[in-house]
C-alpha atoms as a PDB file:
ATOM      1  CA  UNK A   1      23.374  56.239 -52.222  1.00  0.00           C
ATOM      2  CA  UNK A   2      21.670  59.725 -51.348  1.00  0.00           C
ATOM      3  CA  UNK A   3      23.546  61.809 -49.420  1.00  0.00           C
ATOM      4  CA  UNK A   4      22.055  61.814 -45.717  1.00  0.00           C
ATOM      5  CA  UNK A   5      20.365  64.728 -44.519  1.00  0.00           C
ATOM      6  CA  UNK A   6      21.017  66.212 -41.361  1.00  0.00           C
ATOM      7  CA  UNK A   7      18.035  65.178 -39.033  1.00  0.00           C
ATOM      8  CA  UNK A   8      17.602  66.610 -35.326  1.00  0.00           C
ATOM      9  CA  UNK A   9      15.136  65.132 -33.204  1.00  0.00           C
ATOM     10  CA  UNK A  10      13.498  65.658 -29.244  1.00  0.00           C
ATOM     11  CA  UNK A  11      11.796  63.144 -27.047  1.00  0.00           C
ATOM     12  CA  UNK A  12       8.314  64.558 -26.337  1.00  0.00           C
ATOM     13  CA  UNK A  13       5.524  63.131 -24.149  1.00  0.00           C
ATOM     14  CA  UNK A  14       4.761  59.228 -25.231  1.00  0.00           C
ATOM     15  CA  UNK A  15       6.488  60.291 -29.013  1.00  0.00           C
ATOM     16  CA  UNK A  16       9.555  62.064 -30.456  1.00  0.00           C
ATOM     17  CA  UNK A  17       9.352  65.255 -32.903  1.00  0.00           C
ATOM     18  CA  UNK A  18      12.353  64.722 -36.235  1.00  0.00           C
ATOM     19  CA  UNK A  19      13.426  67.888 -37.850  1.00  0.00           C
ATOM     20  CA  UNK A  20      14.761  67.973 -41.095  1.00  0.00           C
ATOM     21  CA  UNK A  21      15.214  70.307 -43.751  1.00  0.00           C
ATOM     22  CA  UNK A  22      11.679  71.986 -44.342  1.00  0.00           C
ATOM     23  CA  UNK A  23       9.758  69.549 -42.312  1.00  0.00           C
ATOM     24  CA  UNK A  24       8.973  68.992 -38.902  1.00  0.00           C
ATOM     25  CA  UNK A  25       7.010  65.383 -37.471  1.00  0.00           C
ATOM     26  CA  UNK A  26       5.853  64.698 -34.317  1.00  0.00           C
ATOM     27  CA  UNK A  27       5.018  61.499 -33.682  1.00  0.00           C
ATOM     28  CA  UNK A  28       2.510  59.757 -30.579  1.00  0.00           C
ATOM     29  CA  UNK A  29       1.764  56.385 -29.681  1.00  0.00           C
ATOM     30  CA  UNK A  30      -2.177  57.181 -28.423  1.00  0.00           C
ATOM     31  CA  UNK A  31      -3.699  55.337 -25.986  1.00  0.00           C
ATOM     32  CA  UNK A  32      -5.133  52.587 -28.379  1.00  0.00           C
ATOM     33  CA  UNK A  33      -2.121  51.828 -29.493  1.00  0.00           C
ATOM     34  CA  UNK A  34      -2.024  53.237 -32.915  1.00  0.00           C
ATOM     35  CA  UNK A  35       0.722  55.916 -33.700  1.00  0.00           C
ATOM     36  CA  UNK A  36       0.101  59.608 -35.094  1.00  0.00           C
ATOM     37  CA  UNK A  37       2.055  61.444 -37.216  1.00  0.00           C
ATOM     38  CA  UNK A  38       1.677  65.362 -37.299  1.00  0.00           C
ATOM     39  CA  UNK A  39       3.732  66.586 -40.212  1.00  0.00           C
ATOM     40  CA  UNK A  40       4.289  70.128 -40.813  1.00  0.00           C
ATOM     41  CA  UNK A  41       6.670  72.484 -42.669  1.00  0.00           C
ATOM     42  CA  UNK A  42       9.271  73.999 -40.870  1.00  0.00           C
ATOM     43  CA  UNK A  43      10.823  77.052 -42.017  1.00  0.00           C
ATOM     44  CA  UNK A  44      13.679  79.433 -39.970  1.00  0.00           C
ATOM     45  CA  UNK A  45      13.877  83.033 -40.242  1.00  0.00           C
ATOM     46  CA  UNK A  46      17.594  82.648 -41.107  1.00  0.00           C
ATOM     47  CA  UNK A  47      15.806  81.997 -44.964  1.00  0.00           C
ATOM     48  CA  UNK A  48      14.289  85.604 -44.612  1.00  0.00           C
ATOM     49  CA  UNK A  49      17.494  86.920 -42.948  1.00  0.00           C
ATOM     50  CA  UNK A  50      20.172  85.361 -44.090  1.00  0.00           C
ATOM     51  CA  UNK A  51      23.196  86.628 -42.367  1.00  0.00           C
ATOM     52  CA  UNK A  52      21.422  84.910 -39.487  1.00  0.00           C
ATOM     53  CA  UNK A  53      23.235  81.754 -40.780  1.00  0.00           C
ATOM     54  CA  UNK A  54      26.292  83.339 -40.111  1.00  0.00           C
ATOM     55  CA  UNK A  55      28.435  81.575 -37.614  1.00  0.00           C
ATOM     56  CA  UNK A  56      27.390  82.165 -34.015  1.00  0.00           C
ATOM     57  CA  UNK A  57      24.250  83.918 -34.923  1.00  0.00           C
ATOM     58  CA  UNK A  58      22.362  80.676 -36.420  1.00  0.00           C
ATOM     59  CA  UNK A  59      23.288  79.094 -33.248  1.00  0.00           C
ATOM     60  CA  UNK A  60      21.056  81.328 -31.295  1.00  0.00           C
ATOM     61  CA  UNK A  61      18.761  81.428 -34.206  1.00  0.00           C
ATOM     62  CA  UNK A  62      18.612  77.502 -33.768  1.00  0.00           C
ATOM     63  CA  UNK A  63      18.693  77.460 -30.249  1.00  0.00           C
ATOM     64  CA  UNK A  64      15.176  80.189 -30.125  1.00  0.00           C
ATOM     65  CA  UNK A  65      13.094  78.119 -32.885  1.00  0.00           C
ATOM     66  CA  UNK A  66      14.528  74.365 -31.593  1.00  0.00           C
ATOM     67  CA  UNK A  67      12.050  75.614 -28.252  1.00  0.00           C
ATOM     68  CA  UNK A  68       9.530  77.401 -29.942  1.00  0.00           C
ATOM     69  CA  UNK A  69       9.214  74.436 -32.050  1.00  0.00           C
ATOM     70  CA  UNK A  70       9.726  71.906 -28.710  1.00  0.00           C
ATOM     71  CA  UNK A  71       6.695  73.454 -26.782  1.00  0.00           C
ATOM     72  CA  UNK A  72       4.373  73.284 -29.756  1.00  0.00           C
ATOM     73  CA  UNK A  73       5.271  69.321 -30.005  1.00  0.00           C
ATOM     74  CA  UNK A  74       5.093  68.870 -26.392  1.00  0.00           C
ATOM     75  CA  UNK A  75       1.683  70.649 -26.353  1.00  0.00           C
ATOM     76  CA  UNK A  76       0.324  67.859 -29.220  1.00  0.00           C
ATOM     77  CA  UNK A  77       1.985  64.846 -27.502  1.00  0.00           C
ATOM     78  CA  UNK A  78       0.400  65.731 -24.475  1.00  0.00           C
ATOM     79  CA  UNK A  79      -3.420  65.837 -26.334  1.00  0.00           C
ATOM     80  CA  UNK A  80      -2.412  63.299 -28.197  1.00  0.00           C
ATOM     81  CA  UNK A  81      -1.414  60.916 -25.524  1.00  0.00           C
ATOM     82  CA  UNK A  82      -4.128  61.661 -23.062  1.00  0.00           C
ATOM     83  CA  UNK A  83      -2.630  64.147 -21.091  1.00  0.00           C
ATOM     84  CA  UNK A  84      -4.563  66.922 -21.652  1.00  0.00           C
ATOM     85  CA  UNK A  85      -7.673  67.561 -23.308  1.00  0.00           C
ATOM     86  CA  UNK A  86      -7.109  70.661 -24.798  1.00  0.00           C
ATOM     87  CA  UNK A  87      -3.714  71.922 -26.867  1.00  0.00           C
ATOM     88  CA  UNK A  88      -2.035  74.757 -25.629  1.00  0.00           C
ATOM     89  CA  UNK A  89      -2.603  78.439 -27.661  1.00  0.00           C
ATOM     90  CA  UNK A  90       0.104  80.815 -28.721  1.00  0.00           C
ATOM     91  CA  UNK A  91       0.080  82.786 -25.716  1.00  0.00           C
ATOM     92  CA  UNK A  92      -0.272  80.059 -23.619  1.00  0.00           C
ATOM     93  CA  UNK A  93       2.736  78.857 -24.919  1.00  0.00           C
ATOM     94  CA  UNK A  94       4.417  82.284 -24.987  1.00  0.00           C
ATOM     95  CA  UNK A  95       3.534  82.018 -20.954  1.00  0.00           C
ATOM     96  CA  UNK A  96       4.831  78.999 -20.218  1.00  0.00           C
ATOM     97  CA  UNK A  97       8.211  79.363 -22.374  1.00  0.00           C
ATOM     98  CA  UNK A  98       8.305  82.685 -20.384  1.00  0.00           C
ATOM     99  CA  UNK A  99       7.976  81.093 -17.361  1.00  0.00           C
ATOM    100  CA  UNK A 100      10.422  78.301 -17.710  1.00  0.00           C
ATOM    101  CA  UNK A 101      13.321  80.804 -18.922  1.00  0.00           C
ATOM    102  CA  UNK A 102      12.443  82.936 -15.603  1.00  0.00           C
ATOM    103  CA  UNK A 103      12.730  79.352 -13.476  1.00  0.00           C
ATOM    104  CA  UNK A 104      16.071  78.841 -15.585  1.00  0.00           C
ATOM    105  CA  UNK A 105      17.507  81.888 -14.671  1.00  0.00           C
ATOM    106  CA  UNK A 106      16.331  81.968 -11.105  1.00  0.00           C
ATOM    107  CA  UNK A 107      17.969  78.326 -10.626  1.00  0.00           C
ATOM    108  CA  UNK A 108      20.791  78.278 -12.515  1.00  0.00           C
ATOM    109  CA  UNK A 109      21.821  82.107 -12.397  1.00  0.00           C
ATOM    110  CA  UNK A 110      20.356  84.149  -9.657  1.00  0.00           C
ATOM    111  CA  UNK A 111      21.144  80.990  -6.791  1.00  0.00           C
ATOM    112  CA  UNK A 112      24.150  80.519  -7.357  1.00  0.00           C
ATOM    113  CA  UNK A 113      25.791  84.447  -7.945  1.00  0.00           C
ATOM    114  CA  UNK A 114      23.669  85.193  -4.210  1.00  0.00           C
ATOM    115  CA  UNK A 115      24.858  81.754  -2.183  1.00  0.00           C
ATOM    116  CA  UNK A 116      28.734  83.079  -3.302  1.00  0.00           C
ATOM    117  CA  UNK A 117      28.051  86.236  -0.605  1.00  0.00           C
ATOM    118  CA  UNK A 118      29.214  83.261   1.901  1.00  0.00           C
ATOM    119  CA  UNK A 119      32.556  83.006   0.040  1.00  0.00           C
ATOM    120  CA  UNK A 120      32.947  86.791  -0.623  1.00  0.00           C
ATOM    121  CA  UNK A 121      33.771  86.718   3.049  1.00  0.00           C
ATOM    122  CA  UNK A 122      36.726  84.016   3.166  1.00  0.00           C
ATOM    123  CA  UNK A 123      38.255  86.114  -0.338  1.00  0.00           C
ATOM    124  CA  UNK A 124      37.852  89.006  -3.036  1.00  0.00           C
ATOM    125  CA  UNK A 125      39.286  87.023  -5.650  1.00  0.00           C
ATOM    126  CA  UNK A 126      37.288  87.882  -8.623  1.00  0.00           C
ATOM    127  CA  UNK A 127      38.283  84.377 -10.644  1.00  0.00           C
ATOM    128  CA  UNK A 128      38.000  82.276  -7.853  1.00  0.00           C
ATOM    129  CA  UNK A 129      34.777  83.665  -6.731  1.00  0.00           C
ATOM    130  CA  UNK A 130      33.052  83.324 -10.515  1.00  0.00           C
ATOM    131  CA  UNK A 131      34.878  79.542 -10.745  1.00  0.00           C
ATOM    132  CA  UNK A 132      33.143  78.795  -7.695  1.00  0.00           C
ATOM    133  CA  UNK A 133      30.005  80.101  -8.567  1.00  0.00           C
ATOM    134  CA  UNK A 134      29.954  78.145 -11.891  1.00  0.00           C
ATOM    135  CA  UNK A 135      31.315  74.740 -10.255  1.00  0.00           C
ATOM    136  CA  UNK A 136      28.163  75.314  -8.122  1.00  0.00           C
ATOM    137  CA  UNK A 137      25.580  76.276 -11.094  1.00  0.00           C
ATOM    138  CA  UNK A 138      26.999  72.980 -12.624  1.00  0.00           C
ATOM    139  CA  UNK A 139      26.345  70.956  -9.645  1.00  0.00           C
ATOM    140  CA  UNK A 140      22.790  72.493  -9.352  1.00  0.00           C
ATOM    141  CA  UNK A 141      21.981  71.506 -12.998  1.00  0.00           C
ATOM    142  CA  UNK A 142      23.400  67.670 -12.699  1.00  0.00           C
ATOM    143  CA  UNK A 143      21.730  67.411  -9.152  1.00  0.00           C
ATOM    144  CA  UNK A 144      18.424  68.793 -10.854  1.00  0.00           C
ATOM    145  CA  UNK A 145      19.084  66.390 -14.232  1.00  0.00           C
ATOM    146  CA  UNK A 146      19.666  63.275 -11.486  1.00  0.00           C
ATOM    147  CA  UNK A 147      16.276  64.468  -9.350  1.00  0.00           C
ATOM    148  CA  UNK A 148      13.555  64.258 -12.412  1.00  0.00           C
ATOM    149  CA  UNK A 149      15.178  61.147 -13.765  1.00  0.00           C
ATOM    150  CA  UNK A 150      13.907  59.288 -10.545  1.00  0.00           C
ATOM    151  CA  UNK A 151      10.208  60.373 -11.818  1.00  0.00           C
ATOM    152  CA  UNK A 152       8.687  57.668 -13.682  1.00  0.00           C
ATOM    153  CA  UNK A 153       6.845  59.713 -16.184  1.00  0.00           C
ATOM    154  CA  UNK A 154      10.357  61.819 -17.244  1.00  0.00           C
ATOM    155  CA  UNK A 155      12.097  57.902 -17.784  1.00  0.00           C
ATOM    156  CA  UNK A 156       9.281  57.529 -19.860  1.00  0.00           C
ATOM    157  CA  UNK A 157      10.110  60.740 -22.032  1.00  0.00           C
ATOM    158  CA  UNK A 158      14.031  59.472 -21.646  1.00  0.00           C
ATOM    159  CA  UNK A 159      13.382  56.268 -23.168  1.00  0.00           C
ATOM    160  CA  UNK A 160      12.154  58.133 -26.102  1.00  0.00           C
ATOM    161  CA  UNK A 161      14.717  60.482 -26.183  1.00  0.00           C
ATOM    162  CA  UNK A 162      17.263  57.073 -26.344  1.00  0.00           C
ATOM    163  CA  UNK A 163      14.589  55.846 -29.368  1.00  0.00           C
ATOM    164  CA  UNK A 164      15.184  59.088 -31.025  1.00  0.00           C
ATOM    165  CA  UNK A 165      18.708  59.164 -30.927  1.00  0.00           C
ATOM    166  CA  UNK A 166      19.008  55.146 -31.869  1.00  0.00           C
ATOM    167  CA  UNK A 167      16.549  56.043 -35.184  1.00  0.00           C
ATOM    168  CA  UNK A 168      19.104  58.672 -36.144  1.00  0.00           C
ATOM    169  CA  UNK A 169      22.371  56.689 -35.869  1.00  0.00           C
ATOM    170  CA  UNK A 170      20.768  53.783 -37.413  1.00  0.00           C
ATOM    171  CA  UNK A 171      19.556  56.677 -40.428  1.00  0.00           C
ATOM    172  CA  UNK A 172      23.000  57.693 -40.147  1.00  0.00           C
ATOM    173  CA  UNK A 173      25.012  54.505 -41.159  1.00  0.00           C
ATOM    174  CA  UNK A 174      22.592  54.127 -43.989  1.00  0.00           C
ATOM    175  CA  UNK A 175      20.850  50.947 -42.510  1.00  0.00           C
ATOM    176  CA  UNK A 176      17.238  50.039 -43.256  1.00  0.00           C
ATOM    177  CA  UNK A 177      14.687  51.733 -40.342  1.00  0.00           C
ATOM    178  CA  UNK A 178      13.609  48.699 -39.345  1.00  0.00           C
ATOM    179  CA  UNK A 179      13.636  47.920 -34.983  1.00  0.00           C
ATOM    180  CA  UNK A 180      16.173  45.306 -35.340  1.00  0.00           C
ATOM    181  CA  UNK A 181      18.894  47.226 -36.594  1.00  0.00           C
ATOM    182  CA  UNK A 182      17.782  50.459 -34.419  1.00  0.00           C
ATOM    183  CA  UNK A 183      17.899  48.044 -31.422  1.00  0.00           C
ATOM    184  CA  UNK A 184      21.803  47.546 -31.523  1.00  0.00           C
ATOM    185  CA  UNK A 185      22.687  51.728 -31.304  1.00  0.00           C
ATOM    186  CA  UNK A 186      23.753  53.798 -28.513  1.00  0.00           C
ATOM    187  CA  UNK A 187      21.365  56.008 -26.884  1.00  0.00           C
ATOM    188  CA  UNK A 188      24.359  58.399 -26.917  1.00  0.00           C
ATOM    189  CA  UNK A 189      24.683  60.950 -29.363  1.00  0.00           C
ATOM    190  CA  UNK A 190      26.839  63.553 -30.115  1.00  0.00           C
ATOM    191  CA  UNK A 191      24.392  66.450 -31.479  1.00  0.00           C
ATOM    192  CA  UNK A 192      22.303  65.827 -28.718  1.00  0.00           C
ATOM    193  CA  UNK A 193      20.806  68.842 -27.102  1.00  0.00           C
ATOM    194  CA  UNK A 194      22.144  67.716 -23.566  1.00  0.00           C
ATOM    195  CA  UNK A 195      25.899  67.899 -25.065  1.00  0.00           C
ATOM    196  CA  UNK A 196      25.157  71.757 -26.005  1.00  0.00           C
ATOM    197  CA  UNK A 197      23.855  72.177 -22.133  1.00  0.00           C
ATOM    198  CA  UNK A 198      27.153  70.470 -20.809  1.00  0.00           C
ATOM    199  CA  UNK A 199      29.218  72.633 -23.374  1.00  0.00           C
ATOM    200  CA  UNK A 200      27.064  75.659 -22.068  1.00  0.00           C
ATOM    201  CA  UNK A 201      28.011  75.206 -18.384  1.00  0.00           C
ATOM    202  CA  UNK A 202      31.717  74.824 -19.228  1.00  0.00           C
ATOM    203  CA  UNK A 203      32.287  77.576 -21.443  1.00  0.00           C
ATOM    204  CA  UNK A 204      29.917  80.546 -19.127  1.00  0.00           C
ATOM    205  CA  UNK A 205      32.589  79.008 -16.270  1.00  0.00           C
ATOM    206  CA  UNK A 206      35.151  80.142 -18.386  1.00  0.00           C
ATOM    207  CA  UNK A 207      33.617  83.369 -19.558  1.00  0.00           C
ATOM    208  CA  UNK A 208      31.899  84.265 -16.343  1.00  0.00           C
ATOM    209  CA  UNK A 209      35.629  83.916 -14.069  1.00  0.00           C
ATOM    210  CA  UNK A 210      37.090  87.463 -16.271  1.00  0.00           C
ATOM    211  CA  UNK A 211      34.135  89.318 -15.507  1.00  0.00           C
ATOM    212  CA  UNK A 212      35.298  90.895 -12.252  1.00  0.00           C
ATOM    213  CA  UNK A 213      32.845  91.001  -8.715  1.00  0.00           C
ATOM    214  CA  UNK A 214      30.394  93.554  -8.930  1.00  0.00           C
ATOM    215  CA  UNK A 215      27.217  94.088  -7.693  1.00  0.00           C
ATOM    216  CA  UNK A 216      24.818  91.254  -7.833  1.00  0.00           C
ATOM    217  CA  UNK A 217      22.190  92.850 -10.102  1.00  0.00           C
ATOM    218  CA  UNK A 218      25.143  93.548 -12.314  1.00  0.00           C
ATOM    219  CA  UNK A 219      25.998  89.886 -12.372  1.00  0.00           C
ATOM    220  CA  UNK A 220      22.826  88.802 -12.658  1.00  0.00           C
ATOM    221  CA  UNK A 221      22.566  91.140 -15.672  1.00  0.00           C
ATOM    222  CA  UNK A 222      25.525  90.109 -17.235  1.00  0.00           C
ATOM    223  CA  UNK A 223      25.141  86.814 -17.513  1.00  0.00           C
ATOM    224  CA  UNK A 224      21.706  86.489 -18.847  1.00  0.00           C
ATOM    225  CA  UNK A 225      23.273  88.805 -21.846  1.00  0.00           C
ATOM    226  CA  UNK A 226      25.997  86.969 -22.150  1.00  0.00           C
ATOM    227  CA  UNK A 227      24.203  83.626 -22.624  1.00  0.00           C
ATOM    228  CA  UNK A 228      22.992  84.013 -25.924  1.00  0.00           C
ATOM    229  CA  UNK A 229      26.761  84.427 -27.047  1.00  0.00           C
ATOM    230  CA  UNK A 230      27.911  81.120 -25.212  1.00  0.00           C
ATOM    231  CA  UNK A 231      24.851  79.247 -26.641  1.00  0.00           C
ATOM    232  CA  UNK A 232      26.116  80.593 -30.006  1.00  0.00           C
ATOM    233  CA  UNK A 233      29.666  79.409 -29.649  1.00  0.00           C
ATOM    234  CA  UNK A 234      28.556  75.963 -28.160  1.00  0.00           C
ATOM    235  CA  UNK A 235      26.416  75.541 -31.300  1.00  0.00           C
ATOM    236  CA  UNK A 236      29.432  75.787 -33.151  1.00  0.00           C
ATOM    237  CA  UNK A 237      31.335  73.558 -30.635  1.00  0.00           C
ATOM    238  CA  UNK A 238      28.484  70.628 -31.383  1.00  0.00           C
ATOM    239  CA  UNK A 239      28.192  71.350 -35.158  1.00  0.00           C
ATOM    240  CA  UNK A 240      31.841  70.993 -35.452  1.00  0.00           C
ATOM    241  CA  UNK A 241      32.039  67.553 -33.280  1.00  0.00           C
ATOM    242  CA  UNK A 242      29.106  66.372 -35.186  1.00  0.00           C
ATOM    243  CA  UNK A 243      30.889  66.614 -38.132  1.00  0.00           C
ATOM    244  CA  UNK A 244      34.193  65.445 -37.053  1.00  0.00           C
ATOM    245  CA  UNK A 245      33.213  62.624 -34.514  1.00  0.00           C
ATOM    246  CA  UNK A 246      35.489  60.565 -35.881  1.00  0.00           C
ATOM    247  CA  UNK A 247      38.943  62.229 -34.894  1.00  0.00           C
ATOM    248  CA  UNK A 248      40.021  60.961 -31.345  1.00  0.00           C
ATOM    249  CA  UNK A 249      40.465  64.096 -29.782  1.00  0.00           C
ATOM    250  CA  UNK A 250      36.981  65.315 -30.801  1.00  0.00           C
ATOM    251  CA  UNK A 251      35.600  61.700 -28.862  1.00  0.00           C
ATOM    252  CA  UNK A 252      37.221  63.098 -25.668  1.00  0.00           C
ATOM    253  CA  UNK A 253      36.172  66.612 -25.873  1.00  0.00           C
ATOM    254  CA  UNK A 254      32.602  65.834 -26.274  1.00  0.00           C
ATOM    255  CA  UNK A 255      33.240  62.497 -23.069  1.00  0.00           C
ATOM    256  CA  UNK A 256      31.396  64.323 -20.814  1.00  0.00           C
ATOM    257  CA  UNK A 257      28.281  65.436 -22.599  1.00  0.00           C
ATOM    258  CA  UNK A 258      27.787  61.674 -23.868  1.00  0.00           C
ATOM    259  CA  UNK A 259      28.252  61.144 -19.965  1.00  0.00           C
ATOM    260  CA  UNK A 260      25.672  63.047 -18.771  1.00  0.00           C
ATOM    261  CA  UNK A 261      23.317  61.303 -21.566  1.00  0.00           C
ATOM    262  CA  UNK A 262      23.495  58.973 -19.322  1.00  0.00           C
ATOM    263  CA  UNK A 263      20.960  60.725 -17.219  1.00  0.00           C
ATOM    264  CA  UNK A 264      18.804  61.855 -19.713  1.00  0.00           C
ATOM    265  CA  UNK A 265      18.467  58.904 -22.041  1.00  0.00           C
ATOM    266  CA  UNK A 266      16.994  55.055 -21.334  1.00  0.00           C
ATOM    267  CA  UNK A 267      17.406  51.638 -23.205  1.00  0.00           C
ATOM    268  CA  UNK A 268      13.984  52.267 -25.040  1.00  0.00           C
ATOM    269  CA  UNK A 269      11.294  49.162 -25.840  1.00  0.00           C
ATOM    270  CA  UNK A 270      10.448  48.321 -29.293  1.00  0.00           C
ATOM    271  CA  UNK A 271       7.523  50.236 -29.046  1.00  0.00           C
ATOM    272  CA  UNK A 272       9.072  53.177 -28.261  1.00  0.00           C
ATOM    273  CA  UNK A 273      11.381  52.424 -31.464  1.00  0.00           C
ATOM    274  CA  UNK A 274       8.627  52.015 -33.714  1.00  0.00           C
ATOM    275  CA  UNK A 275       7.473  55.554 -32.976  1.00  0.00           C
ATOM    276  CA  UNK A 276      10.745  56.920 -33.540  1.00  0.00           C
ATOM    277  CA  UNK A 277      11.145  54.974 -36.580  1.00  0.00           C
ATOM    278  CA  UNK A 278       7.620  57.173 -37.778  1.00  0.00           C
ATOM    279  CA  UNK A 279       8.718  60.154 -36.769  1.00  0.00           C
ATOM    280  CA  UNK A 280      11.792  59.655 -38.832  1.00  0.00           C
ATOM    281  CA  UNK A 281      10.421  58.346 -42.144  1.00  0.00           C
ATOM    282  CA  UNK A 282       7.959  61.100 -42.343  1.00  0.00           C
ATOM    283  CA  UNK A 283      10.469  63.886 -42.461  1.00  0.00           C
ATOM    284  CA  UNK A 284      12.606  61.973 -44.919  1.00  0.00           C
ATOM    285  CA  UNK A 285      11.758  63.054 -48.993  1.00  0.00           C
ATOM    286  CA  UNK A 286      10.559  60.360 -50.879  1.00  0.00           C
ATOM    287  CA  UNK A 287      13.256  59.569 -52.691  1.00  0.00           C
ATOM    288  CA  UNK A 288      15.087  58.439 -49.353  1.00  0.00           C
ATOM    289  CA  UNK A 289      11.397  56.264 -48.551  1.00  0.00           C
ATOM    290  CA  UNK A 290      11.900  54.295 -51.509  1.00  0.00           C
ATOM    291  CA  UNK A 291      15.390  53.728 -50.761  1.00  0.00           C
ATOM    292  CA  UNK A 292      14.967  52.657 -47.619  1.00  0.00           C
ATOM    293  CA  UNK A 293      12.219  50.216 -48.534  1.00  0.00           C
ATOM    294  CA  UNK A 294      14.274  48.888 -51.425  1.00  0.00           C
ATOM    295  CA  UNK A 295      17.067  48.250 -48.911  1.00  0.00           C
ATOM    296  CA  UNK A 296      14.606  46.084 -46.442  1.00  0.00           C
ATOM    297  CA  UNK A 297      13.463  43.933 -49.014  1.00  0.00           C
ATOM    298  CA  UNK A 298      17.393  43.032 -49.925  1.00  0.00           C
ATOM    299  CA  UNK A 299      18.840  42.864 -46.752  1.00  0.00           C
END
């Protein structure tokens, strides 16, 4: 049996993008019905740098290619599907990536540091004041999570997302990609990106609550620096429980990051398998192809 690679994958607009080792696949369902597979290399500075694979560094590196690479498979799927009739450019991309971190921080950094000026007044305690502000960036990021799951085209991209992470447990377990085994997995995975936000929001509580109470542009400040170090620590946190799911107290840790999958992950159709299924096999070498089609003819 070949050793299993480790695959990562992302729900994108009417498809889901694998990443494996050297290759990246997007695939689309288009609007007649037939599914399209955009395969591509996918190299990481890390191989021109490599003390960026050092521990806490490749978990920025990760974190800074995982969009890069994200946008640029959102921006086909969207062509692709029918949503747009033009792909974006680099610096349209650049724009909107810039964009979206400058929403991020406004939302889940600048809000909540300025609403805690209405508890500065009832106490000066520096911990209680940065534990309340991150209980409230928290709440703010699940309320946000629960408000675009109502939209009908996001359940759409969260069906995929559970398709994606169904393919991979069913790669996982070293069962044949076919739609009947993917079927009976959990949309709930442990590498998922939404455990690393969940682990994100718990640790900056931690971090942010010894940082004192000064000015606001200094908070501001400091935790936008900071955040690259807490995404490289939580990297570590899911690469570990990825690794050692099996172990009881690794189960509970990562509870309530499979919870909140709950929110950002739907019972996909069949469909919606199949395209994972795609997306999957091409990223696979084809050694692991033949293997899995010599296992589907046995079983």
């Amino acid at each position: 049996m070949t050793k299993k690679l480790n695959v990562g994958g992302q729900a994108v607009i009417e498809g889901v993008m694998m990443r494996g080792p050297g290759k990246i696949a997007v695939a689309v369902r288009q609007p007649n019905g037939q599914i399209l597979v955009d395969l591509r290399p996918a190299g990481t500075i890390a191989d021109k740098y490599p003390i960026l694979k050092k521990p806490l560094l490749r978990g920025v590196v990760s974190l800074f290619e995982s969009l890069a690479y994200g946008m640029k498979a959102l921006s086909f799927s969207a062509q692709v599907s029918g949503d747009e009739d033009e792909s974006l450019d680099a610096k349209d991309m650049a724009l909107t990536m810039v964009v979206s971190v400058a929403l991020a921080i406004g939302l889940f950094i600048v809000l909540p540091t300025w609403t805690m000026k209405f508890l500065h007044s009832s106490t000066s305690n520096s911990v209680i004041l940065n534990l309340a502000e991150g209980c409230l960036r928290m709440a703010i990021f699940l309320a946000y999570l629960a408000a675009i799951s109502t939209m009908p085209d996001i359940q759409r991209v969260f069906q995929y997302h559970g398709a994606e992470h169904k393919t991979i447990y069913t790669y996982e377990n070293n069962l044949p990609l076919e739609v009947a085994n993917v079927r009976g997995f959990s949309t709930l995975h442990p590498r998922c990106g939404t455990n690393f936000l969940m682990i994100v929001m718990i640790i900056s509580i931690f971090i942010f609550a010894f940082l004192g109470w000064p000015g606001i542009i200094a908070r501001i400040v400091s935790r936008v620096l900071l955040m690259p170090v807490i995404a490289g620590v939580s990297y570590e946190i899911i690469r570990y429980a990825g690794k050692h799911i099996d172990q009881p107290w690794v189960r509970k840790a990562i509870w309530p990051g499979l919870c909140l999958q709950r929110l950002t992950t739907r019972e996909p159709d069949d469909s919606q398998i199949e395209v994972a299924i795609a997306s999957l096999k091409a990223v696979l070498p084809p050694e692991e192809i033949q293997e899995t089609q010599l296992e589907e003819k046995t079983c």
